[in-house]
C-alpha atoms as a PDB file:
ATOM      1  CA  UNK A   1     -15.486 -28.284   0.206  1.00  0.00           C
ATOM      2  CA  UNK A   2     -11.893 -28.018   2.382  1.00  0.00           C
ATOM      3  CA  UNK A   3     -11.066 -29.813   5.221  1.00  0.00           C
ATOM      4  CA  UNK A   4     -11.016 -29.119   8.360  1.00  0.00           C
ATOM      5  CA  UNK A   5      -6.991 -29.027   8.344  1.00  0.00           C
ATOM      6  CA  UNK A   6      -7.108 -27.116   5.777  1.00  0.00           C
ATOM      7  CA  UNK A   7      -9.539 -24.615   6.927  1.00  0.00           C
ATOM      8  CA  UNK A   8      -7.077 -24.735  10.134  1.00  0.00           C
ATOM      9  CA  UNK A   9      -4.224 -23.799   7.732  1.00  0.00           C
ATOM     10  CA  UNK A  10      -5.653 -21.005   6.187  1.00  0.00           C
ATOM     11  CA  UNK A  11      -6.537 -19.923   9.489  1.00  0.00           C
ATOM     12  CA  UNK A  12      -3.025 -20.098  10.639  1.00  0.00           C
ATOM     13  CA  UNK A  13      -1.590 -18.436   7.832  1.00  0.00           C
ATOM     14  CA  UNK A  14      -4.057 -15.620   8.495  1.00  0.00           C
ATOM     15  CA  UNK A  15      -3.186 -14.739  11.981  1.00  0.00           C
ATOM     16  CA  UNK A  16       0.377 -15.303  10.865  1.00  0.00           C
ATOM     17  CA  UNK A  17      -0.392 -12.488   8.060  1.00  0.00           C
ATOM     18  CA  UNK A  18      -2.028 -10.253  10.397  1.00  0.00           C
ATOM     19  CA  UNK A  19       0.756 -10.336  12.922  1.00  0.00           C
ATOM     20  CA  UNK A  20       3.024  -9.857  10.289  1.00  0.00           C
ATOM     21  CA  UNK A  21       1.310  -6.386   9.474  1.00  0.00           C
ATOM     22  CA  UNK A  22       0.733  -5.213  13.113  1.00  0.00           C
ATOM     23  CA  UNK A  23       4.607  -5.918  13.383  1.00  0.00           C
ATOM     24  CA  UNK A  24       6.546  -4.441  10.567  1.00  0.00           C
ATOM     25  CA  UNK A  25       5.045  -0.727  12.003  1.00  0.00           C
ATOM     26  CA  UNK A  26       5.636  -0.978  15.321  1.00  0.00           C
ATOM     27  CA  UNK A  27       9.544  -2.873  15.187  1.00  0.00           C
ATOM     28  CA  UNK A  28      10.839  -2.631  11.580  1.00  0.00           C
ATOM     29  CA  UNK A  29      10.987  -5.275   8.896  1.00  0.00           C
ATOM     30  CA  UNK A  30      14.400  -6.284  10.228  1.00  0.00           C
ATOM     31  CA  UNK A  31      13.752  -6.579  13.816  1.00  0.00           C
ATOM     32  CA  UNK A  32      10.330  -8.633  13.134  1.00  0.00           C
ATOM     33  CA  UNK A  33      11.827 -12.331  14.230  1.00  0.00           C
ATOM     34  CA  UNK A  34      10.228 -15.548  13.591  1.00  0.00           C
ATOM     35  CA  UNK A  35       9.753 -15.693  17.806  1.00  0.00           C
ATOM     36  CA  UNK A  36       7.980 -12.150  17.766  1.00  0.00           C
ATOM     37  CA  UNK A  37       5.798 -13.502  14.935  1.00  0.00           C
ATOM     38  CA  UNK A  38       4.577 -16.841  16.022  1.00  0.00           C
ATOM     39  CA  UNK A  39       3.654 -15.152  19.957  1.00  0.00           C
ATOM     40  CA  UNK A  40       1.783 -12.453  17.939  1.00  0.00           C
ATOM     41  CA  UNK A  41       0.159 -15.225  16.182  1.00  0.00           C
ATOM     42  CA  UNK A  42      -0.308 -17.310  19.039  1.00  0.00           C
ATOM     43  CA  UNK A  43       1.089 -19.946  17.533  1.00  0.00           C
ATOM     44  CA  UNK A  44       4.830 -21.699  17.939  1.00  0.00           C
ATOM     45  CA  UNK A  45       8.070 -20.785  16.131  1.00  0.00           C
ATOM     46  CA  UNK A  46       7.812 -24.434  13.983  1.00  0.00           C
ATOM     47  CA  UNK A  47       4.516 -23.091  12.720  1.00  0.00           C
ATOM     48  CA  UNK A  48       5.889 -21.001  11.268  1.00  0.00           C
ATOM     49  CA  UNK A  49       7.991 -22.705   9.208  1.00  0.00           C
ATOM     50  CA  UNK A  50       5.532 -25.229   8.770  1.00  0.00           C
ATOM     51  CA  UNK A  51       3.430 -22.468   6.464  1.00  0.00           C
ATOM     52  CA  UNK A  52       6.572 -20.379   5.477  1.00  0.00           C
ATOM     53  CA  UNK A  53       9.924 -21.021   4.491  1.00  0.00           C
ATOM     54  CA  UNK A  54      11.290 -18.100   6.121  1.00  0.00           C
ATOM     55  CA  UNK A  55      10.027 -15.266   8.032  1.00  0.00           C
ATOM     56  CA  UNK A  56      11.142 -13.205   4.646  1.00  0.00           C
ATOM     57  CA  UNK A  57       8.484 -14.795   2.915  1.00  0.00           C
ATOM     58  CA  UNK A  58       5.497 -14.120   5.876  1.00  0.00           C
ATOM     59  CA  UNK A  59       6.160 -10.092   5.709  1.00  0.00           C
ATOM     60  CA  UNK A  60       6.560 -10.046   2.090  1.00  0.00           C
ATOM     61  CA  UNK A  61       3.091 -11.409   1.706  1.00  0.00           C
ATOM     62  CA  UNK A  62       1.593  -9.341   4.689  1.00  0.00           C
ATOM     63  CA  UNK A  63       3.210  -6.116   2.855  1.00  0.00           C
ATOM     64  CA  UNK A  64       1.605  -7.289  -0.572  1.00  0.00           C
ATOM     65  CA  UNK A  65      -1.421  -7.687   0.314  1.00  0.00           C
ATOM     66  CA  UNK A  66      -1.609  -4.567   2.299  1.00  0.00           C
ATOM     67  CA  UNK A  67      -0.498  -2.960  -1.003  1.00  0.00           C
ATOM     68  CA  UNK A  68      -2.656  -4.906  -3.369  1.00  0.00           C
ATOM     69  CA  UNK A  69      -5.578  -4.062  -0.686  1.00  0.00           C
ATOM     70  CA  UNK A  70      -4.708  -0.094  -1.356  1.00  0.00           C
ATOM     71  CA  UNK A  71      -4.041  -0.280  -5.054  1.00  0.00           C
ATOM     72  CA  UNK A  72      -7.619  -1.957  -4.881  1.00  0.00           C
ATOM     73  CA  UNK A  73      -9.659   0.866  -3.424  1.00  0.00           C
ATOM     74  CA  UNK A  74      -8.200   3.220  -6.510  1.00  0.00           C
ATOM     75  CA  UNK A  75     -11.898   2.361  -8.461  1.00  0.00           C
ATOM     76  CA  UNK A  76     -14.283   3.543  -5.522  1.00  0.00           C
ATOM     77  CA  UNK A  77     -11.782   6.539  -5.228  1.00  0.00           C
ATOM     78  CA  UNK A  78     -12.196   7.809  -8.538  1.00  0.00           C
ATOM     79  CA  UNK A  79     -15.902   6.172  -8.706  1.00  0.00           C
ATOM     80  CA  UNK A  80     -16.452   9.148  -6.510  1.00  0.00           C
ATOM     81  CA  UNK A  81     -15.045  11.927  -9.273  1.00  0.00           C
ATOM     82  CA  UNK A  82     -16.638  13.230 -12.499  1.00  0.00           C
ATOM     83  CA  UNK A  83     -13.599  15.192 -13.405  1.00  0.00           C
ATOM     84  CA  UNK A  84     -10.153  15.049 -13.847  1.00  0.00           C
ATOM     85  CA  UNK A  85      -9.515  17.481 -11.294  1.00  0.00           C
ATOM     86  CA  UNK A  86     -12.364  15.799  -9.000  1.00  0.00           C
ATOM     87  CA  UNK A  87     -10.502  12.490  -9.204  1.00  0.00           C
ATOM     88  CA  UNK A  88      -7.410  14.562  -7.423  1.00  0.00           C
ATOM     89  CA  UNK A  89      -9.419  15.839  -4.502  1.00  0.00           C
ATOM     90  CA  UNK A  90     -10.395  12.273  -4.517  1.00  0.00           C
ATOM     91  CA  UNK A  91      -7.441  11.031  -4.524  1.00  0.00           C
ATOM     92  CA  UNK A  92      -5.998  13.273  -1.605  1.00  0.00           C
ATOM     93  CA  UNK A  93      -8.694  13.108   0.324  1.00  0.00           C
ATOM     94  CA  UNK A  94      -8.108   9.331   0.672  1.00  0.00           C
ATOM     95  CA  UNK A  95      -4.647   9.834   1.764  1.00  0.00           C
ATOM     96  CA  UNK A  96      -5.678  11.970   4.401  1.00  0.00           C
ATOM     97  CA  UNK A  97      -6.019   9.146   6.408  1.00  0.00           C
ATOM     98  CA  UNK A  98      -1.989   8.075   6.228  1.00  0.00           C
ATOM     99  CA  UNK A  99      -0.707  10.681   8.889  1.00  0.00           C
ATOM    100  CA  UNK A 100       3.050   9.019   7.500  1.00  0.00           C
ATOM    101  CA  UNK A 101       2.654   7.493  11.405  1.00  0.00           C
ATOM    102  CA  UNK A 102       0.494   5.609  11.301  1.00  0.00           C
ATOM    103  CA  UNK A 103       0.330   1.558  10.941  1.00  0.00           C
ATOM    104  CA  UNK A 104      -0.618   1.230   7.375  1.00  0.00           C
ATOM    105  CA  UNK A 105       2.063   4.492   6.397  1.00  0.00           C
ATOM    106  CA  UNK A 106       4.423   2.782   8.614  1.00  0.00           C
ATOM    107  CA  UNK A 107       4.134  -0.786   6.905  1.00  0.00           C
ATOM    108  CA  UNK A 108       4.341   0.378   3.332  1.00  0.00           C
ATOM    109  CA  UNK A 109       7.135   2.942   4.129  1.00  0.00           C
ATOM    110  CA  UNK A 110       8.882  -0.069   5.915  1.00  0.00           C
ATOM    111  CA  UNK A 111       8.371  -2.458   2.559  1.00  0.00           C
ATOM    112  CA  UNK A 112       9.492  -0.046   0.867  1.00  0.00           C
ATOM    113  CA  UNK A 113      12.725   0.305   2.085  1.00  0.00           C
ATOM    114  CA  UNK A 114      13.064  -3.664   2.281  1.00  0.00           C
ATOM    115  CA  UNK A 115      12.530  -3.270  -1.360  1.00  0.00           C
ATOM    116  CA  UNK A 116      15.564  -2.375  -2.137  1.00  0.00           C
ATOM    117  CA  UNK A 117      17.158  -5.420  -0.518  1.00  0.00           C
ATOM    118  CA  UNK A 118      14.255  -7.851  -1.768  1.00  0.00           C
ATOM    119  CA  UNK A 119      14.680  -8.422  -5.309  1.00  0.00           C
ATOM    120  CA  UNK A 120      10.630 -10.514  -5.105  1.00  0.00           C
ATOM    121  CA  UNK A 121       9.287  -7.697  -2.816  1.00  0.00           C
ATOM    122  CA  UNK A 122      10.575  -5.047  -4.870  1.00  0.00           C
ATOM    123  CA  UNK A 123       8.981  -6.409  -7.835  1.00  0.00           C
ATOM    124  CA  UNK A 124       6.025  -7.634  -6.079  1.00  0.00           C
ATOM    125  CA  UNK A 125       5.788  -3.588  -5.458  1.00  0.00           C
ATOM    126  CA  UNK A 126       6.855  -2.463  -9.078  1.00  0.00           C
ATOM    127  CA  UNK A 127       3.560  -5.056 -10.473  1.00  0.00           C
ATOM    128  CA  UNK A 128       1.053  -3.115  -7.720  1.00  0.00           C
ATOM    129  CA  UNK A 129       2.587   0.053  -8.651  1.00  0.00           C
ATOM    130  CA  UNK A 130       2.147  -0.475 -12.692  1.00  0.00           C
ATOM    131  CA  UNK A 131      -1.351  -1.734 -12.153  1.00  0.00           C
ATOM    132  CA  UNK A 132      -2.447   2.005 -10.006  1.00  0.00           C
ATOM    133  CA  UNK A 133      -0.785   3.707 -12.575  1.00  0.00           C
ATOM    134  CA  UNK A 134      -2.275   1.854 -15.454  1.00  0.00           C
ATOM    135  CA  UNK A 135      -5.947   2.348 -13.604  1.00  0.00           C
ATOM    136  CA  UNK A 136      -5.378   5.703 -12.761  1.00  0.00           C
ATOM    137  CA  UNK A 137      -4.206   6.549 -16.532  1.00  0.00           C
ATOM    138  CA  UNK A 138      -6.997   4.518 -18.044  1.00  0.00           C
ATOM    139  CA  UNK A 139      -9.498   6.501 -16.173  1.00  0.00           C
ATOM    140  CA  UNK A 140      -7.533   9.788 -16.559  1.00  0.00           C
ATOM    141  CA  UNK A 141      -7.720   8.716 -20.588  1.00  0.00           C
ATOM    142  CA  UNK A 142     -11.413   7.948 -20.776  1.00  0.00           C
ATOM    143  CA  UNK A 143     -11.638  11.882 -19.335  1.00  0.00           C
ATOM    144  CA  UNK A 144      -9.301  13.798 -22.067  1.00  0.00           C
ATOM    145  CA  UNK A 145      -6.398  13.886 -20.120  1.00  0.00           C
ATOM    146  CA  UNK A 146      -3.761  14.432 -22.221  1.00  0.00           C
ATOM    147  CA  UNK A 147      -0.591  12.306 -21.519  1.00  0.00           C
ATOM    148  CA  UNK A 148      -2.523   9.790 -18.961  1.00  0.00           C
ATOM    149  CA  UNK A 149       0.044   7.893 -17.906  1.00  0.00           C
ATOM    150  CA  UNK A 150       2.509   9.800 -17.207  1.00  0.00           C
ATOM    151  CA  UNK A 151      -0.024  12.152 -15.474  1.00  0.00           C
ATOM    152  CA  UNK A 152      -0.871   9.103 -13.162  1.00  0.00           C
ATOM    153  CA  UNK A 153       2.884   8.312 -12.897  1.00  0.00           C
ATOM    154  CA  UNK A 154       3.293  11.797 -11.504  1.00  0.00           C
ATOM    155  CA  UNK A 155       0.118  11.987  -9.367  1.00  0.00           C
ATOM    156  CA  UNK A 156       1.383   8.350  -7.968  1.00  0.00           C
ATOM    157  CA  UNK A 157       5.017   9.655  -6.837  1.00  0.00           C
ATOM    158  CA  UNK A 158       3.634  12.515  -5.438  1.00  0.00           C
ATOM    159  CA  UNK A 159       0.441  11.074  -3.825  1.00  0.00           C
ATOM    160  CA  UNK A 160       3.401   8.379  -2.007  1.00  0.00           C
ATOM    161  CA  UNK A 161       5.882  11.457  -1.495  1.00  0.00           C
ATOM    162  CA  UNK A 162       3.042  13.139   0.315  1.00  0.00           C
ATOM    163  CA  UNK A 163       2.608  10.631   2.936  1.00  0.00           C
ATOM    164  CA  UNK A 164       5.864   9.920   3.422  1.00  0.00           C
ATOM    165  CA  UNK A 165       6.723  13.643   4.283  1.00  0.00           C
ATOM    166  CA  UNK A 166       3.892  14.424   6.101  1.00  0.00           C
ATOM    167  CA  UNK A 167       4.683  11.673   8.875  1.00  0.00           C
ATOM    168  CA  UNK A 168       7.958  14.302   8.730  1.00  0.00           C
ATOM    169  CA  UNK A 169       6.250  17.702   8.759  1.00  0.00           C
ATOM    170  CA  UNK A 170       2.249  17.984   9.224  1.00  0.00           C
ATOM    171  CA  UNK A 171       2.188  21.262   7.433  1.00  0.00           C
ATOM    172  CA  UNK A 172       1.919  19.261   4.007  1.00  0.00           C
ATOM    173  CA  UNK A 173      -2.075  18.243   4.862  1.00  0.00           C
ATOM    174  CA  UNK A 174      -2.928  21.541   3.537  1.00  0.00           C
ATOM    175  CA  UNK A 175      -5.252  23.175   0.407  1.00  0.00           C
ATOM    176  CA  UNK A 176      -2.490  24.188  -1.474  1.00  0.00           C
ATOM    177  CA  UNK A 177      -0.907  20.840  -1.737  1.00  0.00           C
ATOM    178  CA  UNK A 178      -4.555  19.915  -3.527  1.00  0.00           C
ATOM    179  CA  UNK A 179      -4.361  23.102  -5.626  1.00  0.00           C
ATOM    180  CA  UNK A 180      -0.828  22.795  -7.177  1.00  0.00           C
ATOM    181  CA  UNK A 181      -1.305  18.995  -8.111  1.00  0.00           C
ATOM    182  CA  UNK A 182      -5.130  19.796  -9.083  1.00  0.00           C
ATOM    183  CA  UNK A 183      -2.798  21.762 -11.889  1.00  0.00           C
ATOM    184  CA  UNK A 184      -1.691  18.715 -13.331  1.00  0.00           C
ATOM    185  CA  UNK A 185      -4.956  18.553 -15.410  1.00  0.00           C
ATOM    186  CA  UNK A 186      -7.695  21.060 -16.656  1.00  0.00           C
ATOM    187  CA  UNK A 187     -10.076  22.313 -14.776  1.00  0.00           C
ATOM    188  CA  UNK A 188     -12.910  21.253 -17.092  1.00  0.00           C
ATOM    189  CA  UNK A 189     -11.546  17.668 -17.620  1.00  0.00           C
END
Protein backbone atom coordinates (compact mmCIF):
# COMPACT_ATOMS: atom_id res chain seq x y z
CA UNK A 1 0.00 0.00 0.00
CA UNK A 2 1.57 3.77 -1.02
CA UNK A 3 1.28 6.69 0.82
CA UNK A 4 -0.57 9.30 0.59
CA UNK A 5 2.55 11.49 -0.70
CA UNK A 6 3.21 9.18 -2.82
CA UNK A 7 -0.12 8.69 -4.31
CA UNK A 8 0.14 12.72 -4.48
CA UNK A 9 3.35 12.23 -6.55
CA UNK A 10 2.15 10.01 -8.97
CA UNK A 11 -0.65 12.23 -9.28
CA UNK A 12 1.54 15.13 -10.00
CA UNK A 13 3.62 13.49 -12.38
CA UNK A 14 0.42 12.55 -14.22
CA UNK A 15 -1.04 15.89 -14.83
CA UNK A 16 2.53 16.94 -15.51
CA UNK A 17 2.51 14.03 -18.33
CA UNK A 18 -0.74 14.98 -19.63
CA UNK A 19 0.12 18.61 -20.03
CA UNK A 20 3.14 17.63 -21.52
CA UNK A 21 1.11 15.84 -24.40
CA UNK A 22 -1.66 18.50 -24.84
CA UNK A 23 1.45 20.89 -25.28
CA UNK A 24 3.99 19.52 -27.64
CA UNK A 25 0.85 19.71 -30.51
CA UNK A 26 -0.37 22.82 -29.99
CA UNK A 27 3.37 24.94 -29.38
CA UNK A 28 6.22 22.63 -30.49
CA UNK A 29 8.63 20.60 -28.41
CA UNK A 30 10.91 23.63 -28.28
CA UNK A 31 8.59 26.29 -27.32
CA UNK A 32 6.94 23.95 -24.45
CA UNK A 33 8.73 25.87 -21.25
CA UNK A 34 8.86 24.62 -17.83
CA UNK A 35 6.29 27.89 -16.97
CA UNK A 36 3.78 26.71 -19.79
CA UNK A 37 4.02 23.22 -18.26
CA UNK A 38 3.56 23.62 -14.59
CA UNK A 39 0.20 26.32 -15.37
CA UNK A 40 -1.06 23.47 -17.64
CA UNK A 41 -0.50 21.26 -14.78
CA UNK A 42 -1.71 23.49 -12.28
CA UNK A 43 1.04 23.13 -10.41
CA UNK A 44 4.31 25.61 -9.81
CA UNK A 45 7.51 25.83 -11.89
CA UNK A 46 9.64 24.07 -8.66
CA UNK A 47 7.30 21.15 -9.12
CA UNK A 48 8.47 20.58 -11.71
CA UNK A 49 11.76 20.10 -11.01
CA UNK A 50 10.89 18.51 -7.95
CA UNK A 51 9.58 15.29 -10.25
CA UNK A 52 11.88 16.09 -13.30
CA UNK A 53 15.24 17.13 -13.82
CA UNK A 54 14.49 19.09 -16.76
CA UNK A 55 11.57 19.86 -18.80
CA UNK A 56 13.58 17.53 -21.55
CA UNK A 57 12.94 14.71 -19.49
CA UNK A 58 8.80 15.52 -18.84
CA UNK A 59 8.11 15.54 -22.86
CA UNK A 60 10.33 12.73 -23.52
CA UNK A 61 8.26 10.58 -21.26
CA UNK A 62 4.84 12.15 -22.35
CA UNK A 63 6.03 11.34 -26.13
CA UNK A 64 6.98 7.66 -25.02
CA UNK A 65 4.27 6.76 -23.63
CA UNK A 66 2.06 8.16 -26.24
CA UNK A 67 4.16 5.93 -28.55
CA UNK A 68 4.37 2.87 -26.39
CA UNK A 69 0.38 3.46 -25.95
CA UNK A 70 0.13 3.18 -30.05
CA UNK A 71 2.68 0.47 -30.59
CA UNK A 72 0.33 -1.26 -27.91
CA UNK A 73 -2.95 -1.30 -29.77
CA UNK A 74 -0.93 -3.20 -32.86
CA UNK A 75 -2.50 -6.81 -31.22
CA UNK A 76 -6.32 -5.73 -31.22
CA UNK A 77 -5.49 -4.26 -34.75
CA UNK A 78 -4.46 -7.32 -36.28
CA UNK A 79 -6.74 -9.40 -33.66
CA UNK A 80 -9.30 -8.02 -36.00
CA UNK A 81 -7.63 -9.70 -39.43
CA UNK A 82 -7.58 -13.33 -40.63
CA UNK A 83 -5.36 -12.52 -43.52
CA UNK A 84 -2.38 -10.99 -44.47
CA UNK A 85 -4.03 -8.63 -46.60
CA UNK A 86 -6.93 -8.19 -43.85
CA UNK A 87 -4.30 -7.18 -41.30
CA UNK A 88 -3.50 -4.10 -43.93
CA UNK A 89 -7.04 -2.83 -44.14
CA UNK A 90 -6.64 -3.19 -40.48
CA UNK A 91 -3.92 -1.52 -40.19
CA UNK A 92 -5.07 1.60 -42.33
CA UNK A 93 -8.16 1.74 -41.11
CA UNK A 94 -6.66 2.54 -37.67
CA UNK A 95 -4.70 5.32 -39.02
CA UNK A 96 -7.60 6.85 -40.37
CA UNK A 97 -8.02 8.48 -37.32
CA UNK A 98 -4.43 10.59 -37.53
CA UNK A 99 -5.68 13.39 -40.01
CA UNK A 100 -1.47 14.37 -39.75
CA UNK A 101 -3.36 17.49 -37.65
CA UNK A 102 -4.39 16.32 -35.24
CA UNK A 103 -3.01 16.13 -31.41
CA UNK A 104 -1.75 12.65 -31.31
CA UNK A 105 -0.19 13.14 -35.33
CA UNK A 106 1.03 16.36 -34.11
CA UNK A 107 2.87 14.96 -30.89
CA UNK A 108 4.56 12.03 -32.54
CA UNK A 109 5.49 14.10 -35.68
CA UNK A 110 6.88 16.70 -33.11
CA UNK A 111 9.04 13.73 -31.17
CA UNK A 112 10.04 12.81 -34.01
CA UNK A 113 11.80 15.59 -35.14
CA UNK A 114 13.25 16.13 -31.46
CA UNK A 115 14.64 12.78 -32.18
CA UNK A 116 17.14 13.75 -34.03
CA UNK A 117 18.51 16.13 -31.40
CA UNK A 118 17.69 13.61 -28.42
CA UNK A 119 20.10 10.92 -28.49
CA UNK A 120 17.50 8.98 -25.28
CA UNK A 121 14.32 10.01 -27.23
CA UNK A 122 15.56 8.87 -30.40
CA UNK A 123 16.33 5.59 -29.05
CA UNK A 124 13.48 5.50 -26.77
CA UNK A 125 11.66 5.68 -30.44
CA UNK A 126 14.05 3.19 -32.32
CA UNK A 127 13.06 0.35 -29.08
CA UNK A 128 9.00 1.18 -29.79
CA UNK A 129 9.67 1.08 -33.37
CA UNK A 130 11.65 -2.51 -33.30
CA UNK A 131 9.04 -3.91 -30.99
CA UNK A 132 5.83 -2.91 -33.90
CA UNK A 133 7.94 -4.23 -36.36
CA UNK A 134 8.91 -7.36 -34.56
CA UNK A 135 4.89 -7.85 -33.68
CA UNK A 136 3.80 -7.00 -36.91
CA UNK A 137 6.45 -9.55 -38.57
CA UNK A 138 5.73 -12.24 -36.03
CA UNK A 139 2.14 -12.15 -36.91
CA UNK A 140 2.82 -11.56 -40.65
CA UNK A 141 5.16 -14.97 -40.14
CA UNK A 142 2.62 -17.11 -38.34
CA UNK A 143 0.41 -16.23 -41.79
CA UNK A 144 3.07 -17.33 -44.67
CA UNK A 145 4.27 -14.12 -45.35
CA UNK A 146 7.28 -14.45 -46.94
CA UNK A 147 10.07 -12.02 -45.78
CA UNK A 148 8.01 -10.82 -42.47
CA UNK A 149 10.07 -8.44 -41.30
CA UNK A 150 11.01 -6.60 -43.73
CA UNK A 151 7.35 -6.66 -44.96
CA UNK A 152 6.44 -5.04 -41.51
CA UNK A 153 9.49 -2.72 -41.84
CA UNK A 154 7.94 -1.51 -45.07
CA UNK A 155 4.26 -1.47 -44.01
CA UNK A 156 5.68 0.57 -40.75
CA UNK A 157 7.50 3.44 -42.91
CA UNK A 158 4.75 3.71 -45.01
CA UNK A 159 1.86 3.38 -42.47
CA UNK A 160 4.08 6.65 -40.56
CA UNK A 161 4.75 8.29 -44.13
CA UNK A 162 1.02 8.16 -44.63
CA UNK A 163 0.09 10.23 -41.77
CA UNK A 164 2.61 12.46 -42.00
CA UNK A 165 1.62 13.46 -45.65
CA UNK A 166 -1.81 13.39 -45.29
CA UNK A 167 -1.78 16.28 -42.55
CA UNK A 168 0.00 17.82 -46.03
CA UNK A 169 -2.45 16.74 -48.72
CA UNK A 170 -5.92 14.92 -47.74
CA UNK A 171 -6.07 13.23 -51.06
CA UNK A 172 -3.81 10.32 -49.57
CA UNK A 173 -7.06 8.90 -47.30
CA UNK A 174 -8.09 7.16 -50.35
CA UNK A 175 -8.77 3.19 -51.63
CA UNK A 176 -5.93 3.08 -53.67
CA UNK A 177 -3.47 3.89 -51.01
CA UNK A 178 -5.07 0.45 -49.30
CA UNK A 179 -4.84 -1.36 -52.66
CA UNK A 180 -1.15 -0.70 -53.63
CA UNK A 181 0.21 -1.55 -50.03
CA UNK A 182 -2.53 -4.50 -49.79
CA UNK A 183 0.16 -5.67 -52.72
CA UNK A 184 2.78 -6.11 -50.37
CA UNK A 185 1.38 -9.63 -49.54
CA UNK A 186 -0.91 -12.29 -51.26
CA UNK A 187 -4.18 -12.09 -51.48
CA UNK A 188 -4.82 -15.53 -49.96
CA UNK A 189 -2.31 -15.04 -47.05
Amino acid sequence: MSSPAAARGQEVRARLLAAAAELIPERGWSAVSTRALAERAGVSSSVVHYHYPSIQAVLREAALGLIARLVGELDTVLAGAATAAGAIGELLAAIRAYSGTDPVSLLAIETYLAASRDEQLRAGIAEALAEFRARLGHWLGEHAIPAPEPTAAVLAAALDGLVLHRGLDTDLDSATIDEVLARLVPQDG
